[in-house]
C-alpha atoms as a PDB file:
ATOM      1  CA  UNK A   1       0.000   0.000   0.000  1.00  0.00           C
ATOM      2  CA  UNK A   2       2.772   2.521   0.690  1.00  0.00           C
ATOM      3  CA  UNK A   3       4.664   1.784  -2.487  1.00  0.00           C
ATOM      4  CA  UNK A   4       1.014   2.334  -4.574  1.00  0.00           C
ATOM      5  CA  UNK A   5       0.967   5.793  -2.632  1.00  0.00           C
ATOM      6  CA  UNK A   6       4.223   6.478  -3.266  1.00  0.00           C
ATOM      7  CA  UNK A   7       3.682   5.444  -7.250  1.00  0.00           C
ATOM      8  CA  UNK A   8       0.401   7.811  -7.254  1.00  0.00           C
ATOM      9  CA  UNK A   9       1.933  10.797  -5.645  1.00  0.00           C
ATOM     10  CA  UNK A  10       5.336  10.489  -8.297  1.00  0.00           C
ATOM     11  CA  UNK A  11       2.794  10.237 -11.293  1.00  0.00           C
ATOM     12  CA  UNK A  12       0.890  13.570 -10.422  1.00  0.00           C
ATOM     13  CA  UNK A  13       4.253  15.265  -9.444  1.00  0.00           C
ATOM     14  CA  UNK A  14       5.770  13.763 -12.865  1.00  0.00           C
ATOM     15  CA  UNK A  15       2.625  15.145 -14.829  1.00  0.00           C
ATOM     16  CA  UNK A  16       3.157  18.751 -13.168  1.00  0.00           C
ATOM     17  CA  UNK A  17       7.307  18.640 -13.150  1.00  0.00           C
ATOM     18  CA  UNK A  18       7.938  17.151 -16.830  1.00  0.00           C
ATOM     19  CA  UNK A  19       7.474  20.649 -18.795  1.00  0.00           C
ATOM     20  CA  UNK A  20       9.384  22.898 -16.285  1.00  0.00           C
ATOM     21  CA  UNK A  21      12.480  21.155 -15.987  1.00  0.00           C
ATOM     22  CA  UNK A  22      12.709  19.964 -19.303  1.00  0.00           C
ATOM     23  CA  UNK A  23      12.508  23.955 -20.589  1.00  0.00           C
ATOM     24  CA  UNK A  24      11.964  26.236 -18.037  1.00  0.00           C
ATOM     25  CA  UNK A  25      11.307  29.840 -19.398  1.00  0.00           C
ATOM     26  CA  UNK A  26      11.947  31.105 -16.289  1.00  0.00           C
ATOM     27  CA  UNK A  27      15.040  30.283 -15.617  1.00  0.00           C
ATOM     28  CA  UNK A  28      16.353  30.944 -19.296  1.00  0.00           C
ATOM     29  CA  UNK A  29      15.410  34.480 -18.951  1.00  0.00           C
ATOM     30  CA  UNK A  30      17.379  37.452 -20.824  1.00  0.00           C
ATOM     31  CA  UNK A  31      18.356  38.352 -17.465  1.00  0.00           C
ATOM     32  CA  UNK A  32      19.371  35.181 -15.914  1.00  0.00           C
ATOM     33  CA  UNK A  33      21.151  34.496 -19.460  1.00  0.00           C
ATOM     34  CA  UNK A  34      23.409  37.604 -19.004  1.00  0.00           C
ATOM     35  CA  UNK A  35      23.675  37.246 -15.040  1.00  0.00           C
ATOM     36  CA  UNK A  36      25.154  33.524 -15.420  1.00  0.00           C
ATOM     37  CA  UNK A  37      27.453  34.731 -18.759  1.00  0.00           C
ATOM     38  CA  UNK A  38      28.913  37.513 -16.369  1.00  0.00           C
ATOM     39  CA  UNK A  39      29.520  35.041 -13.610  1.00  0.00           C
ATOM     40  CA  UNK A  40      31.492  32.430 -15.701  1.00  0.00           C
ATOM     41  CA  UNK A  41      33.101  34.909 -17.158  1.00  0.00           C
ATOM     42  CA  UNK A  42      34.512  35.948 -14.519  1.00  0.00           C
ATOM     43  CA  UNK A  43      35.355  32.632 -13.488  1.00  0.00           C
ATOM     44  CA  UNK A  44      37.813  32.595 -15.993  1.00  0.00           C
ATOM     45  CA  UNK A  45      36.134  31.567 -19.444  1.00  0.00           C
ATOM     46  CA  UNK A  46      37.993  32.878 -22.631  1.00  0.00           C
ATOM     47  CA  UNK A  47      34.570  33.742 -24.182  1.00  0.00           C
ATOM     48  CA  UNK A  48      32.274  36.678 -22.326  1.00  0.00           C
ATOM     49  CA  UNK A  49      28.530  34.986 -23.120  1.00  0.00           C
ATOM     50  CA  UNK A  50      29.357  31.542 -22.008  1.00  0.00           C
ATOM     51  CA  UNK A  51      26.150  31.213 -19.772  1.00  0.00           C
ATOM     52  CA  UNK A  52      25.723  27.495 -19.470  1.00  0.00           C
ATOM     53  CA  UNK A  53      27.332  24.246 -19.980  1.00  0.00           C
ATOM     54  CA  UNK A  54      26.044  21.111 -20.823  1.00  0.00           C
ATOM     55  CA  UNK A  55      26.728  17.274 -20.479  1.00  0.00           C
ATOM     56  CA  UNK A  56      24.948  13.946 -20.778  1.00  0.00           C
ATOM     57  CA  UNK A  57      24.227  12.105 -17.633  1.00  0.00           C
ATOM     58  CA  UNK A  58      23.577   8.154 -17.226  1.00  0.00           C
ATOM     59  CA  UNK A  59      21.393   6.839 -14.790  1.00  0.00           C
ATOM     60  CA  UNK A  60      22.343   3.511 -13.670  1.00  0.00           C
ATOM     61  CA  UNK A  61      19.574   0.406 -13.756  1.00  0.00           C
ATOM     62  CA  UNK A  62      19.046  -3.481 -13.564  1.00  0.00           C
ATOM     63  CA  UNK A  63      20.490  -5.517 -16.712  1.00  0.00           C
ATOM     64  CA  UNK A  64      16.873  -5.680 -18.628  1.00  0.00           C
ATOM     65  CA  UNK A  65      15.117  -8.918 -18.909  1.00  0.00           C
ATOM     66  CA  UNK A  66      14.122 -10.151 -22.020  1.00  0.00           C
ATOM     67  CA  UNK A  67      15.245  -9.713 -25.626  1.00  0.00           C
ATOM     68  CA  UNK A  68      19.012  -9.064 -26.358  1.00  0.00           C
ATOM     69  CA  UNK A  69      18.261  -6.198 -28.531  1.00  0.00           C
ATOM     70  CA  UNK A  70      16.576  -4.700 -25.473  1.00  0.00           C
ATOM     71  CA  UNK A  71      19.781  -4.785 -23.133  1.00  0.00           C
ATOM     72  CA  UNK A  72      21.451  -4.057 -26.054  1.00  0.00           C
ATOM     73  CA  UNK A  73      19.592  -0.781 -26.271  1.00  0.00           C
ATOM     74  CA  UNK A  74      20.266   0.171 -22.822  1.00  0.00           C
ATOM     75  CA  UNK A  75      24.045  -0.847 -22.286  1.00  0.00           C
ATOM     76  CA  UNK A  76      26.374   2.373 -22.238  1.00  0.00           C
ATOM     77  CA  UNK A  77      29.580   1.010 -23.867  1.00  0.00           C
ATOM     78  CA  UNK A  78      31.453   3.512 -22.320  1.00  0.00           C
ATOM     79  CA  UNK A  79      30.787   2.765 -18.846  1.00  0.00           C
ATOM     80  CA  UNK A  80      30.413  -0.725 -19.379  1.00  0.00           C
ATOM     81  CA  UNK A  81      26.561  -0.441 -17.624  1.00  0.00           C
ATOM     82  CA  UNK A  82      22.881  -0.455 -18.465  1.00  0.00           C
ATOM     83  CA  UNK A  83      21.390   2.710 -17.929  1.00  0.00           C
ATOM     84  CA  UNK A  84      18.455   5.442 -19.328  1.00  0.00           C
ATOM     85  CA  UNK A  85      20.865   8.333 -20.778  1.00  0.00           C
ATOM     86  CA  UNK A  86      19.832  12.276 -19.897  1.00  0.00           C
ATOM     87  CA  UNK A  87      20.950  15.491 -20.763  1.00  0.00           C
ATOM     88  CA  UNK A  88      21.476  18.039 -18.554  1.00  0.00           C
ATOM     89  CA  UNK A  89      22.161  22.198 -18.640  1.00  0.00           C
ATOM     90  CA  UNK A  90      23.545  23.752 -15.706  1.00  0.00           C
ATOM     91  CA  UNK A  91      23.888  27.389 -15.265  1.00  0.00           C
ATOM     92  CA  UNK A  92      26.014  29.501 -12.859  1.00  0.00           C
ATOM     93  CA  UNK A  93      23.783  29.461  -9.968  1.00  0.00           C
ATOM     94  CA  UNK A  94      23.485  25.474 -10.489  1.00  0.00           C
ATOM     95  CA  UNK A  95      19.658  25.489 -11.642  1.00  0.00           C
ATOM     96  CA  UNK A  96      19.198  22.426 -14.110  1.00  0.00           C
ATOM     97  CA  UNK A  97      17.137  22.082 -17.221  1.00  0.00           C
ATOM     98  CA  UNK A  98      16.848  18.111 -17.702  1.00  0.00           C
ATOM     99  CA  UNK A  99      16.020  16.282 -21.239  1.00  0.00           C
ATOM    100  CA  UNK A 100      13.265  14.042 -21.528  1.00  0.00           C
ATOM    101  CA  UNK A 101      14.896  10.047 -21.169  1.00  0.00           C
ATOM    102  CA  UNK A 102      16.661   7.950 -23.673  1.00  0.00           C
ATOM    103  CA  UNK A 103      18.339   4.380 -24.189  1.00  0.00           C
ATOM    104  CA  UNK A 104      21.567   4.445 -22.130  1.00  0.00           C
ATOM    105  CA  UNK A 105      23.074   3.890 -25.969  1.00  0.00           C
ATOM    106  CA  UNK A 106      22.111   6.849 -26.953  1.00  0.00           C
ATOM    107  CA  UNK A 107      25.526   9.169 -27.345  1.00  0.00           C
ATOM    108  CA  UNK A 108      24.898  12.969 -26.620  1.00  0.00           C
ATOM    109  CA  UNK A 109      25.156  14.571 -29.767  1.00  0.00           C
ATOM    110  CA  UNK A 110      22.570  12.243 -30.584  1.00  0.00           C
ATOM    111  CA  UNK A 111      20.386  13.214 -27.773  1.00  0.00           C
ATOM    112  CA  UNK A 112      21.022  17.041 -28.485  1.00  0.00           C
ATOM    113  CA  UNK A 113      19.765  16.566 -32.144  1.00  0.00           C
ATOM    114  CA  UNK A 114      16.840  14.675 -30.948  1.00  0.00           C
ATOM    115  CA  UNK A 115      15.849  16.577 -28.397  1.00  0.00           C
ATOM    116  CA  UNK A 116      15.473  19.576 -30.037  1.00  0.00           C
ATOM    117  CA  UNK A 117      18.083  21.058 -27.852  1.00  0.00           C
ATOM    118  CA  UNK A 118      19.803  23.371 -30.887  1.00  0.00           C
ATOM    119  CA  UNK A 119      16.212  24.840 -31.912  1.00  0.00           C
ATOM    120  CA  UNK A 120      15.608  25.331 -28.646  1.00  0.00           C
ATOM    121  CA  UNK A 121      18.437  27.511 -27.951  1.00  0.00           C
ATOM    122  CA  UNK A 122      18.112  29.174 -31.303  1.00  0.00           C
ATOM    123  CA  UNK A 123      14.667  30.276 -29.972  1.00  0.00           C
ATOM    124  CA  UNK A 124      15.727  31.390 -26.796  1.00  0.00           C
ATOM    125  CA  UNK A 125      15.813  35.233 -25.897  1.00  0.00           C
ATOM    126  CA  UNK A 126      19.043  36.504 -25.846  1.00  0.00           C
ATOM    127  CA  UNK A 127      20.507  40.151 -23.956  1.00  0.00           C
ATOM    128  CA  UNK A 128      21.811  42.361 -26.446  1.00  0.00           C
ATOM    129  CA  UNK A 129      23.021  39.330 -29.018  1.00  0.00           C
ATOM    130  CA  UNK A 130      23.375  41.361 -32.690  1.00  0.00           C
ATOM    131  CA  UNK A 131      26.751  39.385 -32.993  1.00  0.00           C
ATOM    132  CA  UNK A 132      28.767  43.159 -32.730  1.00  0.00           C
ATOM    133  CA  UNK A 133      31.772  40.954 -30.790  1.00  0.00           C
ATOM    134  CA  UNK A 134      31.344  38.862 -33.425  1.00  0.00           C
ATOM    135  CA  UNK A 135      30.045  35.731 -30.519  1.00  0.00           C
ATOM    136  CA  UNK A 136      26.589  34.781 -29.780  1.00  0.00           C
ATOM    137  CA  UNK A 137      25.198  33.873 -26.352  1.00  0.00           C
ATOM    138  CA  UNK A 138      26.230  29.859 -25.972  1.00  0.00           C
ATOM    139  CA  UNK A 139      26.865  27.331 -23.970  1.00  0.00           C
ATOM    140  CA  UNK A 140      29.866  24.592 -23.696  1.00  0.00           C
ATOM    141  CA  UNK A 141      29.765  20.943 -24.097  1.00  0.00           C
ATOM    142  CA  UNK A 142      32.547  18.069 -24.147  1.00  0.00           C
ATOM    143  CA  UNK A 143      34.007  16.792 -26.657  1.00  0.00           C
ATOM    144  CA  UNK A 144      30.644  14.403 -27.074  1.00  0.00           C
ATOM    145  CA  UNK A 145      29.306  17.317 -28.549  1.00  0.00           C
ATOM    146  CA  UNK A 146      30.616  17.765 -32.327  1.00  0.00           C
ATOM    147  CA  UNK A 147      27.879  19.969 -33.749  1.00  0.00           C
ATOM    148  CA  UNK A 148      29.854  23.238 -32.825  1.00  0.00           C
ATOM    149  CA  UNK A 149      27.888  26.333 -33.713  1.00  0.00           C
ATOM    150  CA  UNK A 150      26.854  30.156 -32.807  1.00  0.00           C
ATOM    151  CA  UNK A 151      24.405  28.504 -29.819  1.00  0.00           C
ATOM    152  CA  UNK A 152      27.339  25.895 -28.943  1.00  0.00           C
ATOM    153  CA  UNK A 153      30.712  25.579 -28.587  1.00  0.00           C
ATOM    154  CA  UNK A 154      32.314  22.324 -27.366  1.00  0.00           C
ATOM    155  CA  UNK A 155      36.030  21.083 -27.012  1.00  0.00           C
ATOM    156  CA  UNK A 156      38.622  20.986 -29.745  1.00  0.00           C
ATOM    157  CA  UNK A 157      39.294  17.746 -31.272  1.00  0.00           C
ATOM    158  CA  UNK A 158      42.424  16.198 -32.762  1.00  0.00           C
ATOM    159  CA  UNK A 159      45.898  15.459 -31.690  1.00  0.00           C
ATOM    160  CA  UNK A 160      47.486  18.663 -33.412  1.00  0.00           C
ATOM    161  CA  UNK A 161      45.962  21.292 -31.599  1.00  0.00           C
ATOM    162  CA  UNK A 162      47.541  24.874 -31.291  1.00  0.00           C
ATOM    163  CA  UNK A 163      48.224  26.138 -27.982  1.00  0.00           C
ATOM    164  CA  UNK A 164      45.438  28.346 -27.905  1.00  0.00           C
ATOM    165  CA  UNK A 165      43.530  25.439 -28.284  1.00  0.00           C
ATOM    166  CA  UNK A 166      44.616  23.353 -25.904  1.00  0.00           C
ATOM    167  CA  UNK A 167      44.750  26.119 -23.102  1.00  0.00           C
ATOM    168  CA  UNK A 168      40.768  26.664 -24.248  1.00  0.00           C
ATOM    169  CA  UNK A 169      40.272  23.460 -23.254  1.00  0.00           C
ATOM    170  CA  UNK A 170      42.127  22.856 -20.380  1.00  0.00           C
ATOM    171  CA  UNK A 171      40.180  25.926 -18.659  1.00  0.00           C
ATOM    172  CA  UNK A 172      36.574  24.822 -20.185  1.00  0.00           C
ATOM    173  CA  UNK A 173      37.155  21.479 -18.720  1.00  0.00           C
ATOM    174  CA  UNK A 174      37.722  23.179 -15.245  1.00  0.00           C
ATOM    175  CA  UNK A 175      34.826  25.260 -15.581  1.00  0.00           C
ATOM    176  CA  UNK A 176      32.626  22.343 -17.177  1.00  0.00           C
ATOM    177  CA  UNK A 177      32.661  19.922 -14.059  1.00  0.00           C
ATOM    178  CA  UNK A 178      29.688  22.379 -12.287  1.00  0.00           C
ATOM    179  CA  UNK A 179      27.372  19.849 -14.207  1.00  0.00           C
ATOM    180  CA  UNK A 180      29.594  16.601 -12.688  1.00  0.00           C
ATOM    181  CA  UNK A 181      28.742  18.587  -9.341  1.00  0.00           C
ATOM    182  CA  UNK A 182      25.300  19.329  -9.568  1.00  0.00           C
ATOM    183  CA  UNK A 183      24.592  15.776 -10.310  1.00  0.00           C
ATOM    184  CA  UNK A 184      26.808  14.621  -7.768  1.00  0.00           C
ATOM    185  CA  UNK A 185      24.336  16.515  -5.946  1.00  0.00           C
ATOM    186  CA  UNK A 186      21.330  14.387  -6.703  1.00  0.00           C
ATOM    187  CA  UNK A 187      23.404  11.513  -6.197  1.00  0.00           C
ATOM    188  CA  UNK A 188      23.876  12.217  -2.435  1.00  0.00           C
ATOM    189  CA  UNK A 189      20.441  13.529  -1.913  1.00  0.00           C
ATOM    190  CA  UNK A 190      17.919  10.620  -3.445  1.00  0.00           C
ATOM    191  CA  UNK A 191      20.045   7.369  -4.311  1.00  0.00           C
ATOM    192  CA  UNK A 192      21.295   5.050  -1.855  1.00  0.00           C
ATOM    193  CA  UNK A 193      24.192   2.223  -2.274  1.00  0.00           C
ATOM    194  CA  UNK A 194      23.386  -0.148  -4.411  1.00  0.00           C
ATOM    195  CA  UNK A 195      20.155   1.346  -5.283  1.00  0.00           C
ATOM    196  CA  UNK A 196      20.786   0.749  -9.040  1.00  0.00           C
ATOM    197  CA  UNK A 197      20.209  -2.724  -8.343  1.00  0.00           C
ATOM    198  CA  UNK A 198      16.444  -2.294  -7.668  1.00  0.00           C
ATOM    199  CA  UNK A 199      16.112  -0.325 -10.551  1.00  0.00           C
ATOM    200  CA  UNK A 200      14.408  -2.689 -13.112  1.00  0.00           C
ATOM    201  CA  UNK A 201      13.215  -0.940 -16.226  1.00  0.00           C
ATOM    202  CA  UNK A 202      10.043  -3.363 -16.347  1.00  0.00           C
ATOM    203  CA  UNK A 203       8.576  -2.832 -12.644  1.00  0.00           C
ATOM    204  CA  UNK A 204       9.620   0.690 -11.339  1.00  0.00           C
ATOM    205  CA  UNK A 205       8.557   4.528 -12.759  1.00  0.00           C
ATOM    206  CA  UNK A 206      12.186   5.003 -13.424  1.00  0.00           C
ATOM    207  CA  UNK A 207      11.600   8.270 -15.464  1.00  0.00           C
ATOM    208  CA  UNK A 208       9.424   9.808 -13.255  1.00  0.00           C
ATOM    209  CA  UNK A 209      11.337   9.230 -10.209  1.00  0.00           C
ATOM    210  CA  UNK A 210      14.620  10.800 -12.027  1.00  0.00           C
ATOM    211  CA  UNK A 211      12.766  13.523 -13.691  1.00  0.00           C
ATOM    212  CA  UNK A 212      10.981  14.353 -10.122  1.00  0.00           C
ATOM    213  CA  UNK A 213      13.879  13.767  -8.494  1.00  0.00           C
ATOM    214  CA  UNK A 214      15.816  16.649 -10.473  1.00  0.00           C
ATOM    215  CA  UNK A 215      13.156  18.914  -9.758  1.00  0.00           C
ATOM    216  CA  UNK A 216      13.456  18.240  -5.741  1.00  0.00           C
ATOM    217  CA  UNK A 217      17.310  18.959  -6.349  1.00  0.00           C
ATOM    218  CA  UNK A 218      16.092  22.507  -8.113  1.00  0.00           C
ATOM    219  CA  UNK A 219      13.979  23.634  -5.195  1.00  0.00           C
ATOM    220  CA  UNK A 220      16.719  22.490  -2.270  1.00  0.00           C
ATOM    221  CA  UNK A 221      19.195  24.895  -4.405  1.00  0.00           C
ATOM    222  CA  UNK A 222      16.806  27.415  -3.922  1.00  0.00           C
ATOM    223  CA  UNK A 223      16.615  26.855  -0.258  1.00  0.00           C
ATOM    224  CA  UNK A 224      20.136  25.907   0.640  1.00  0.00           C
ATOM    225  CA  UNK A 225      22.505  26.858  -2.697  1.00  0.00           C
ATOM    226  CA  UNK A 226      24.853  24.250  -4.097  1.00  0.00           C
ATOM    227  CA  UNK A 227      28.511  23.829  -4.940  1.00  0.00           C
ATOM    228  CA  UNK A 228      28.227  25.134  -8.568  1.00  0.00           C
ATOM    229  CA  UNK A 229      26.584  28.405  -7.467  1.00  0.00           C
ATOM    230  CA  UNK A 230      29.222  28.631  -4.325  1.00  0.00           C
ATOM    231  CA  UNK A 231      32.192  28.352  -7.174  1.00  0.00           C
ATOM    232  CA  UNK A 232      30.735  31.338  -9.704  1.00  0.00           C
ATOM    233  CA  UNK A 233      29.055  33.374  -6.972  1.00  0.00           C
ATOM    234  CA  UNK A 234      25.619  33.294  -8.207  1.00  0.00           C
ATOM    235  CA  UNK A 235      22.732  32.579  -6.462  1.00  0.00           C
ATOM    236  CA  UNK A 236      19.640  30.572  -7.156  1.00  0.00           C
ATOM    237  CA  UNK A 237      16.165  32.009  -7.084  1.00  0.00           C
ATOM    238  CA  UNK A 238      14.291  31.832  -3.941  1.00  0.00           C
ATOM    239  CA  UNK A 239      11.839  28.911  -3.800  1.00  0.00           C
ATOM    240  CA  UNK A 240       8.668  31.235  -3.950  1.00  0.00           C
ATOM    241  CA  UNK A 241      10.465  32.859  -7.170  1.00  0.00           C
ATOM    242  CA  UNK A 242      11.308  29.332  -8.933  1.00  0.00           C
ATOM    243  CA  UNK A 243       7.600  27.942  -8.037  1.00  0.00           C
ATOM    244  CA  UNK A 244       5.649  31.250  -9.071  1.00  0.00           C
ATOM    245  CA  UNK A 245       2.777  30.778 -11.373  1.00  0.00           C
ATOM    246  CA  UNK A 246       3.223  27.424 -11.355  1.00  0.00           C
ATOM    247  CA  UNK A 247       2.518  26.434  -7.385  1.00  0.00           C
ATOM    248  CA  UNK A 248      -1.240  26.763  -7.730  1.00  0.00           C
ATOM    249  CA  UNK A 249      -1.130  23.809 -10.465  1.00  0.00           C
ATOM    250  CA  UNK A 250      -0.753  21.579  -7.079  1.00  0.00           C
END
């Protein structure tokens, strides 16, 4: 009976929560774009309207039962586990926008492209962005994340790169582990040792407990701040702020 309460209450929080922290206009106000760009900035990012960064994020589950092609789908290569495969942004004060779910196959240029992540930016509005510096408002992924353009810059590739290059990595790399934190975040905050293990795709809400999960993670940065917005020195809304106009949906 508790866990059939439990399942209830996560399916009306996951039916409120899903639009928010997928997109949340809110937080990817002009303002809040500019505030977060100054921050990292002045963090020590080579580019002035880096406001964001972005990574893909695997959330470890039971080996599926049933047809190969089905653990197949859900085995990360890379980390040699099954998993559903996220994608999250992080901005200065730590606030997360979260993708909807995908196979833990799923690599994270794939998940950008499918998502409609890059017409999503594109559609964003942007501070004072007529391209007069001659760079756009963007945000920073890995190397994962090939599709370099005006809305995203990621990590140059090769073996024979200048030293400009390599310096522009080296310092986006240090400035790109606020999304490792954040999640390490919701890691110490909603999943136990071993938890994984209980996690099987077939029998538990696995995407709404993430998804819900993530949104828990956004209000206790409101109420208590986090690492990421400790390290640029900006803070998170206040709860009321974050939950306004969208409270009396409860």
């Amino acid at each position: 009976m508790i866990c059939r309460i439990f399942n209830a209450v996560l399916n009306i929080l996951f039916s409120k929560v899903q639009n928010k922290i997928n997109w949340d206009s809110f937080l990817l106000s002009p303002i809040r774009i500019r505030q977060s760009a100054e921050k990292i900035c002045v963090a020590g990012c080579p580019t002035s309207k880096c406001w964001g960064f972005i990574d893909g994020t695997l959330h470890e589950i039971c080996r599926p039962s049933g047809p190969s092609d089905n653990q197949r789908a859900f085995f990360n290569g890379r980390k040699k586990i099954h998993g559903i495969q996220y994608q999250v942004i992080t901005m200065a004060d730590g606030m997360i926008i979260l993708s909807e779910a995908f196979p833990g196959v799923t690599h994270d240029a794939r998940i950008f492209e499918e998502s409609n992540t890059s017409l999503k930016l594109e559609q964003l509005l942007y501070p004072d962005d007529d391209g007069s510096s001659n760079e756009w408002y963007h945000i920073f992924g890995d190397k994962g994340y090939v599709s370099r353009g005006r809305r995203l810059l990621s990590a140059f590739l090769g073996n024979a790169l200048t030293a400009d290059q390599s310096m522009f990595n080296n310092i986006m790399s240090g400035l790109r582990v606020s999304v490792e934190n954040i999640m390490a975040k919701q890691t110490s905050l909603f999943k136990l040792i071993d938890y994984h293990k209980t996690q099987k795709l077939q029998q538990c809400p696995l995407v709404q407990q993430y998804t819900v999960s993530m949104f828990l993670v956004n209000c206790h940065s409101c109420l208590y701040g986090n690492q990421v917005s400790s390290t640029f020195g900006m803070s998170p809304p206040s709860l009321e702020r974050y939950l306004e106009g969208f409270a009396n949906e409860f």
